[in-house]
PDB file of N, CA and C in Angstrom:
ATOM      1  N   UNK A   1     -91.126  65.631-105.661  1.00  0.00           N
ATOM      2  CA  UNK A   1     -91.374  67.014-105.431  1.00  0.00           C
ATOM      3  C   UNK A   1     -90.085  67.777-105.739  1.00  0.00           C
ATOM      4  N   UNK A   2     -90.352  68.897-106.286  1.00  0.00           N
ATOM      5  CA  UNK A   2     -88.693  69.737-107.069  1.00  0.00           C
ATOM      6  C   UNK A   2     -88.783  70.490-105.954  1.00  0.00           C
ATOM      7  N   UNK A   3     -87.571  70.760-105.866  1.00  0.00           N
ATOM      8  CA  UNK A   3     -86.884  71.906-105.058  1.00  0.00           C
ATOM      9  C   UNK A   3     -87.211  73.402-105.114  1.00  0.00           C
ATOM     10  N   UNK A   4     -87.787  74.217-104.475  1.00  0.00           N
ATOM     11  CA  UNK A   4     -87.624  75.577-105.265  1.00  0.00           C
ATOM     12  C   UNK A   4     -86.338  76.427-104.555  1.00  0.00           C
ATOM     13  N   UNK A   5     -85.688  77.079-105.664  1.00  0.00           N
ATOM     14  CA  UNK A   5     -84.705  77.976-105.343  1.00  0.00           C
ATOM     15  C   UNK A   5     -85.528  79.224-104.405  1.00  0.00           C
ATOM     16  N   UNK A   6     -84.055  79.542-103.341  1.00  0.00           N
ATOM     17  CA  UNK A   6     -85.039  80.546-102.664  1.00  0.00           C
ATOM     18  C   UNK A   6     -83.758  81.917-103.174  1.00  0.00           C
ATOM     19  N   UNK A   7     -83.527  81.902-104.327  1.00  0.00           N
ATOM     20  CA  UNK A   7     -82.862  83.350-104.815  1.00  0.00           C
ATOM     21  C   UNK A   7     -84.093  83.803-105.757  1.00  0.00           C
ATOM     22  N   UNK A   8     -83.969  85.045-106.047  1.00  0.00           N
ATOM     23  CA  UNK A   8     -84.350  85.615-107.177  1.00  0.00           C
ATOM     24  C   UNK A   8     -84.673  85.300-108.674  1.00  0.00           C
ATOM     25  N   UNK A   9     -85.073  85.667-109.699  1.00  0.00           N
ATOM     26  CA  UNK A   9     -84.058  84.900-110.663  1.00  0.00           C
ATOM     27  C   UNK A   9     -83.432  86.388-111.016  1.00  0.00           C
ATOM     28  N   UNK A  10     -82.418  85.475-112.395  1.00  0.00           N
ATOM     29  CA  UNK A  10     -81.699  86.949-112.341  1.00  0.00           C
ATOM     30  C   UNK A  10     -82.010  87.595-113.410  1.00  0.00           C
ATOM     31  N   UNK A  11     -81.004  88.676-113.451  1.00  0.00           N
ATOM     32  CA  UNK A  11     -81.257  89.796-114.267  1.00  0.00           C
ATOM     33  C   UNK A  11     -80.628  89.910-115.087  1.00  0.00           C
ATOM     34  N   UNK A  12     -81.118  90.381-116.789  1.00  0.00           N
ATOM     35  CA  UNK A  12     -80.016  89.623-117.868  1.00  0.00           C
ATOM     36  C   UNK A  12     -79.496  90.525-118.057  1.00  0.00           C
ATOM     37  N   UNK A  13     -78.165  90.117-117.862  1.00  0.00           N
ATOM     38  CA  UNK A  13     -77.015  90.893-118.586  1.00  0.00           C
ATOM     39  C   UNK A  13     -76.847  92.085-119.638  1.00  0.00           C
ATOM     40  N   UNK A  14     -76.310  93.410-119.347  1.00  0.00           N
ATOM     41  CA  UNK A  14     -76.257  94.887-119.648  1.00  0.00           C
ATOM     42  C   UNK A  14     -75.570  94.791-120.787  1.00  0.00           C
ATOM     43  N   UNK A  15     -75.668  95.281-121.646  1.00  0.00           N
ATOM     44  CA  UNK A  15     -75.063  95.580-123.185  1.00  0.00           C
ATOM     45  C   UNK A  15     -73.556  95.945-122.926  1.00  0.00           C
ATOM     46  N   UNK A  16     -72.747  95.533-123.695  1.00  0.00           N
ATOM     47  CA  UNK A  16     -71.505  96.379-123.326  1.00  0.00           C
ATOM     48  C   UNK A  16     -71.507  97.486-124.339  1.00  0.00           C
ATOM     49  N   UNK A  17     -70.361  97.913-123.143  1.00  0.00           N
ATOM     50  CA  UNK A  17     -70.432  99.266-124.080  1.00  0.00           C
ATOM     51  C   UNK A  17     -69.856  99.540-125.234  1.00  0.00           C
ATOM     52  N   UNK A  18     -69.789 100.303-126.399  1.00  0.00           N
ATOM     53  CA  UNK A  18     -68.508 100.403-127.064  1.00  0.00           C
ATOM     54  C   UNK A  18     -67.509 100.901-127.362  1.00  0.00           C
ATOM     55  N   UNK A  19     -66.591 100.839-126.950  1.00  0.00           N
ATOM     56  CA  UNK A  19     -64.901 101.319-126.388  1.00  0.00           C
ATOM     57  C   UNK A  19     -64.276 102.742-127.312  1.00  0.00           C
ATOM     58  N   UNK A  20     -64.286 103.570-126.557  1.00  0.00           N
ATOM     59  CA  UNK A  20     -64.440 104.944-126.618  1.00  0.00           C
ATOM     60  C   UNK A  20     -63.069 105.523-126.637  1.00  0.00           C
ATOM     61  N   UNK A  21     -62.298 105.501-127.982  1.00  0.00           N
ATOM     62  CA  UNK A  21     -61.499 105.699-128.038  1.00  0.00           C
ATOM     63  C   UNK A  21     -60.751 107.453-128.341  1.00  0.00           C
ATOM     64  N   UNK A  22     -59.609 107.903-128.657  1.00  0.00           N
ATOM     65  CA  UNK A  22     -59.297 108.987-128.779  1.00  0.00           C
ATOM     66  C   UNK A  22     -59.076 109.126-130.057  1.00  0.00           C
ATOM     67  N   UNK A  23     -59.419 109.651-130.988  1.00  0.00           N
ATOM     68  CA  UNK A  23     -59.570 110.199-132.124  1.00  0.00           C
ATOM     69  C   UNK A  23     -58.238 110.500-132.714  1.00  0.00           C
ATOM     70  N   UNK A  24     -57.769 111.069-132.230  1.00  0.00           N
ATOM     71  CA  UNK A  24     -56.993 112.471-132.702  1.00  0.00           C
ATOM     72  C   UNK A  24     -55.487 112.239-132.340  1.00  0.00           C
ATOM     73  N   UNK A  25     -55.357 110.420-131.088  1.00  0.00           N
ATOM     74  CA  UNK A  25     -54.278 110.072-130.758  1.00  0.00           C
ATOM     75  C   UNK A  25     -53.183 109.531-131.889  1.00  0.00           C
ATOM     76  N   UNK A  26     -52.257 110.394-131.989  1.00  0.00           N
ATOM     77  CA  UNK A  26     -51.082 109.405-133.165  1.00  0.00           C
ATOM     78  C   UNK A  26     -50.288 108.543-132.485  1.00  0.00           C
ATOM     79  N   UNK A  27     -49.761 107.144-133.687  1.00  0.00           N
ATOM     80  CA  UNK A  27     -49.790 106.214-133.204  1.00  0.00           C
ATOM     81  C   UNK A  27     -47.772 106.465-132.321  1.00  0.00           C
ATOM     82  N   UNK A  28     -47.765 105.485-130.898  1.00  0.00           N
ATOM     83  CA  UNK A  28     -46.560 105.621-130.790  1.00  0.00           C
ATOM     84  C   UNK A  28     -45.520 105.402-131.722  1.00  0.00           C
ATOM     85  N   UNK A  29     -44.237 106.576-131.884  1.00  0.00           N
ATOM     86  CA  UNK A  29     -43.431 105.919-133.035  1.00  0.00           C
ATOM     87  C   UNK A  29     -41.873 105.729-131.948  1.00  0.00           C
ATOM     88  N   UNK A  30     -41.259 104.158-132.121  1.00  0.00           N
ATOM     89  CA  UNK A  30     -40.414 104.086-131.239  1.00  0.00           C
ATOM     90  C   UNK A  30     -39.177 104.369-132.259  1.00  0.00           C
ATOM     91  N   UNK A  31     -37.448 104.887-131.972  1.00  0.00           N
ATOM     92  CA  UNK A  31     -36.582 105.120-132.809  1.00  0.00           C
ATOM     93  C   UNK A  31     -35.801 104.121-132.460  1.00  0.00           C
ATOM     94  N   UNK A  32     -34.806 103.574-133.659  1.00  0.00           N
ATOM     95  CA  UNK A  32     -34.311 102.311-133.677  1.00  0.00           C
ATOM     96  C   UNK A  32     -33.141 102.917-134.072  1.00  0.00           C
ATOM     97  N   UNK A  33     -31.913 102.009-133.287  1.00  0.00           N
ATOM     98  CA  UNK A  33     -30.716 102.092-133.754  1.00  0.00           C
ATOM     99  C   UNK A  33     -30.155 101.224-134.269  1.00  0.00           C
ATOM    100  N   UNK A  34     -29.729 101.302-135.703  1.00  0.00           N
ATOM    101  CA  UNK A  34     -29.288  99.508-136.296  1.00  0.00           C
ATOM    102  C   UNK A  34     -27.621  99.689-136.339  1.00  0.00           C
ATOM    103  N   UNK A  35     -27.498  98.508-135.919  1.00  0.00           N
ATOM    104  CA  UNK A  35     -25.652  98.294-135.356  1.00  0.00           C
ATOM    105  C   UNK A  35     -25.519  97.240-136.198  1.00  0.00           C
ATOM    106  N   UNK A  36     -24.501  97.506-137.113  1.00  0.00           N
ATOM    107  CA  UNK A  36     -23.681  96.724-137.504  1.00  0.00           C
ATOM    108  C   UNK A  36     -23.086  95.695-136.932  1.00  0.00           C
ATOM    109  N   UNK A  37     -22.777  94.733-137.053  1.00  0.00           N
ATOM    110  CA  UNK A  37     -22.177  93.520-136.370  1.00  0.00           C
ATOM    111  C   UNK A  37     -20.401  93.562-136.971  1.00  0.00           C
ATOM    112  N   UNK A  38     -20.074  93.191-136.230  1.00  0.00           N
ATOM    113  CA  UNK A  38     -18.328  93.292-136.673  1.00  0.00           C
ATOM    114  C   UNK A  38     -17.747  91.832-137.677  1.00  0.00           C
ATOM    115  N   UNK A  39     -16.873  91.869-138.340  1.00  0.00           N
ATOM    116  CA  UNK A  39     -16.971  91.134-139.116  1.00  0.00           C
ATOM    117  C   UNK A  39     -15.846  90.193-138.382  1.00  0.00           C
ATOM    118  N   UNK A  40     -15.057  89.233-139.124  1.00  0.00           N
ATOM    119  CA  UNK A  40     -14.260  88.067-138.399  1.00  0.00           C
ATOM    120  C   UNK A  40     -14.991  87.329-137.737  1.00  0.00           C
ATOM    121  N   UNK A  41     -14.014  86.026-137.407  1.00  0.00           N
ATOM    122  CA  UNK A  41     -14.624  85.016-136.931  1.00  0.00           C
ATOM    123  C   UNK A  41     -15.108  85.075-135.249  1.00  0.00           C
ATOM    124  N   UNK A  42     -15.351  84.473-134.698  1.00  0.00           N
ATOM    125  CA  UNK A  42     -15.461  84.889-133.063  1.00  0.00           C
ATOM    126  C   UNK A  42     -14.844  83.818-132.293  1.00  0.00           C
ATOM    127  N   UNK A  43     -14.705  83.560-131.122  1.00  0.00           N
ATOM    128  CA  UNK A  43     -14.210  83.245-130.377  1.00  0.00           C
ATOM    129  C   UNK A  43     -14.564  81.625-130.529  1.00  0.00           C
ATOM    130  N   UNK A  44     -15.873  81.343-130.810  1.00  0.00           N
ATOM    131  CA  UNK A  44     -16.416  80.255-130.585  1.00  0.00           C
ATOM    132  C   UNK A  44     -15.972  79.375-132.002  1.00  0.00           C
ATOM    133  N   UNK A  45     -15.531  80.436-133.074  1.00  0.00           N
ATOM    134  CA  UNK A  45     -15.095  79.962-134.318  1.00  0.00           C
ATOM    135  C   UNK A  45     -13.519  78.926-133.809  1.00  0.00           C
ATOM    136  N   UNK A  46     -12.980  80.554-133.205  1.00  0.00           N
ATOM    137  CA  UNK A  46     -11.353  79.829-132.899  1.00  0.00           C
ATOM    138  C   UNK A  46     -11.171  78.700-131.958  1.00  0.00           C
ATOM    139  N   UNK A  47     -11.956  78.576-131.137  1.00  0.00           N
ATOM    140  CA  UNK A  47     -12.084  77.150-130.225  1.00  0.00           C
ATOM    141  C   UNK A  47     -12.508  75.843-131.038  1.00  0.00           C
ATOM    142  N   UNK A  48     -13.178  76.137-131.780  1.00  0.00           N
ATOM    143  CA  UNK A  48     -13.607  74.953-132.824  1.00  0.00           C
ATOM    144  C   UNK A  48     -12.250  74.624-133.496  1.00  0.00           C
ATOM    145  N   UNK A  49     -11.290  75.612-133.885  1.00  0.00           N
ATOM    146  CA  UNK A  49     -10.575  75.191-135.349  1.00  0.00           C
ATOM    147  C   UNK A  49      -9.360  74.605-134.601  1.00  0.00           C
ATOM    148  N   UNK A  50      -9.100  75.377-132.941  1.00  0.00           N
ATOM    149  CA  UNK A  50      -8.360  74.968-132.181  1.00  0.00           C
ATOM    150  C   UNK A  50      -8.570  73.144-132.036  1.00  0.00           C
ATOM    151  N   UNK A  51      -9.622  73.266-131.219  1.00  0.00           N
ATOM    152  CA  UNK A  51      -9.946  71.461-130.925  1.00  0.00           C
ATOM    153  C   UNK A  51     -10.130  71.088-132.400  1.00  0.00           C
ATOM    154  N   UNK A  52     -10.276  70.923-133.626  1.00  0.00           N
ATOM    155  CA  UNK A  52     -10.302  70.379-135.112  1.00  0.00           C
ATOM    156  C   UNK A  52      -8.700  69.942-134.816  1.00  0.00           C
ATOM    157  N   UNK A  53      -7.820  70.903-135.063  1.00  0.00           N
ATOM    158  CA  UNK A  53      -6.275  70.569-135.030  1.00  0.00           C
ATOM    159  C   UNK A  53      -5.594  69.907-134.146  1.00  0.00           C
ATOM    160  N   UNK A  54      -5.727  70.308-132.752  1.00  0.00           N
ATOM    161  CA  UNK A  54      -4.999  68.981-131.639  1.00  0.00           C
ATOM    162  C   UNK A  54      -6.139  67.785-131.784  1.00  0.00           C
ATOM    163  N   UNK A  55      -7.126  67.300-132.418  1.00  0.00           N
ATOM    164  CA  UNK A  55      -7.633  66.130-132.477  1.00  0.00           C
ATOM    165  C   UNK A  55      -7.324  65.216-133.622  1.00  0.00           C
ATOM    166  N   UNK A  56      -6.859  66.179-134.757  1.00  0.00           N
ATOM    167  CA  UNK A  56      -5.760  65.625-136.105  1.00  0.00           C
ATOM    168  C   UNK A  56      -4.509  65.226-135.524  1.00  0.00           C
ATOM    169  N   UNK A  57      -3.818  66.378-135.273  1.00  0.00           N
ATOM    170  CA  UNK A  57      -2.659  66.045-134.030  1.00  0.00           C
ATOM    171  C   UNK A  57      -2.450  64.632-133.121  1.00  0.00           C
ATOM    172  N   UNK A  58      -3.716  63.971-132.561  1.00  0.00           N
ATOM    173  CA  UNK A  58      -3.597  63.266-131.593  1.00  0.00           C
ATOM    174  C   UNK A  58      -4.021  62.164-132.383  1.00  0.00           C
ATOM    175  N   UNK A  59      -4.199  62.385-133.191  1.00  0.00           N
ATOM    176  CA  UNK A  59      -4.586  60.945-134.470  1.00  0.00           C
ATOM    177  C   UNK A  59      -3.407  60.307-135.037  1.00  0.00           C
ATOM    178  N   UNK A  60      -2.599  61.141-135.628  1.00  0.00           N
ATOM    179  CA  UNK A  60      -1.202  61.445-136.547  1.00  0.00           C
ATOM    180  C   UNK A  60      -0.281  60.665-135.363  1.00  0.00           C
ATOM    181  N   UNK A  61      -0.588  61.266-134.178  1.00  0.00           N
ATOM    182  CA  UNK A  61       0.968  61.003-132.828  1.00  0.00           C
ATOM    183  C   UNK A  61       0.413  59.470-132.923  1.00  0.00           C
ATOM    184  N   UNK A  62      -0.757  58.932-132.672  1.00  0.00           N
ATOM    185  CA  UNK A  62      -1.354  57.961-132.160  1.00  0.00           C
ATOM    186  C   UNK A  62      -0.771  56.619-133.412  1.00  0.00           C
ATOM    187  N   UNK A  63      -1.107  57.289-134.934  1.00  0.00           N
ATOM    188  CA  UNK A  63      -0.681  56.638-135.822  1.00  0.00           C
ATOM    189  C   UNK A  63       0.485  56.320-135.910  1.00  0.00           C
ATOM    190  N   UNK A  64       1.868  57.969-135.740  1.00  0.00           N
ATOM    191  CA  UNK A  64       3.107  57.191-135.436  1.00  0.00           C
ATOM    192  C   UNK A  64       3.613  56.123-134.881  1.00  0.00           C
ATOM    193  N   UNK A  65       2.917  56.001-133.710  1.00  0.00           N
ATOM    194  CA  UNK A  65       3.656  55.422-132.086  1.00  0.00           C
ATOM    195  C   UNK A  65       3.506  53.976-132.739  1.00  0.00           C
ATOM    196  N   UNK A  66       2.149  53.599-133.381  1.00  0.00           N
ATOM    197  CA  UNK A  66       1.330  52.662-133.775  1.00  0.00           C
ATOM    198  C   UNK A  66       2.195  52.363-134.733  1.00  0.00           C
ATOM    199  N   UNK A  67       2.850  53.023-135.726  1.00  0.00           N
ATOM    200  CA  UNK A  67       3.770  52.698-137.228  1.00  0.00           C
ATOM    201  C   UNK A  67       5.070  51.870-136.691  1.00  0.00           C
ATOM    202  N   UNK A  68       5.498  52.240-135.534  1.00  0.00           N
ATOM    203  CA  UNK A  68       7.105  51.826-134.829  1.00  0.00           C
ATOM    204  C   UNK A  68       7.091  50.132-134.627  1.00  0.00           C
ATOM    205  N   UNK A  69       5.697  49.570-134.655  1.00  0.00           N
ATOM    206  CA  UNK A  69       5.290  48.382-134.374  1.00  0.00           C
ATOM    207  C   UNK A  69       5.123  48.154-135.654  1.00  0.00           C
ATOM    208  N   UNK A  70       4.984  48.370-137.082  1.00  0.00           N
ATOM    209  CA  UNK A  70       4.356  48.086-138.054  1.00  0.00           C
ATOM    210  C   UNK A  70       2.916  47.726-138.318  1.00  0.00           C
ATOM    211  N   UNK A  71       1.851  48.710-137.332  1.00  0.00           N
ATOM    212  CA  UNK A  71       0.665  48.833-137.225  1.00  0.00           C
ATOM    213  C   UNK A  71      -0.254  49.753-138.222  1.00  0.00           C
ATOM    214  N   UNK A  72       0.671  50.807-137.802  1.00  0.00           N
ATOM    215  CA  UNK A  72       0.207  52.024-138.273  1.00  0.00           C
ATOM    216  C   UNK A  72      -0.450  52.084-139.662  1.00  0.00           C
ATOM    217  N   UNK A  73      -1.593  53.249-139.771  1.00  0.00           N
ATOM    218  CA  UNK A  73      -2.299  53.055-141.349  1.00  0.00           C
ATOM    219  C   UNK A  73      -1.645  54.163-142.004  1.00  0.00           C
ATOM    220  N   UNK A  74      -0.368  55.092-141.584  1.00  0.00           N
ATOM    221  CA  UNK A  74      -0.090  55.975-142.487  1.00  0.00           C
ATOM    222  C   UNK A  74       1.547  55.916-142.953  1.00  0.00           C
ATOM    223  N   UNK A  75       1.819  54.897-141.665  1.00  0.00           N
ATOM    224  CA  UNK A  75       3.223  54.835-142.111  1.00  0.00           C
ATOM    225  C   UNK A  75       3.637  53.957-141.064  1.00  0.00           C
ATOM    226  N   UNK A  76       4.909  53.102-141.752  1.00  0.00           N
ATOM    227  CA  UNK A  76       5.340  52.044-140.798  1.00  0.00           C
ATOM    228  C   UNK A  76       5.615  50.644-141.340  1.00  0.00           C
TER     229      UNK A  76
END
């Protein structure tokens, strides 16, 4: 034996409407300011070229110390 629902049934769904716009509205216009960027290197440039050079530096000292023994690959 089936169940009977004790709702209604329902009611089908209303047309939508169609979106009722303003005619005559112009579109927003936003104003832009374009900035030049400054030229040279930046900060993050000079920290790089900084650590590049004391890590040549600490190669070269490392190679000396290493040459005094007759180790060294640049001299010694």
């Amino acid at each position: 034996m089936a169940r009977r629902s004790s709702r209604a049934p329902k009611k089908p769904a209303k047309a939508a409407k169609p979106a009722r716009g303003r005619k005559s509205a112009a579109p927003a216009v936003a104003e832009v300011e374009i900035v030049e960027e400054s030229g040279g290197t930046g900060w993050e440039a000079g920290v790089a070229i900084v650590t590049s050079l004391l890590l040549v530096a600490a190669i070269v000292c490392v190679d000396m110390m290493r040459g005094w023994y007759g180790e060294g690959l640049f001299g010694g």
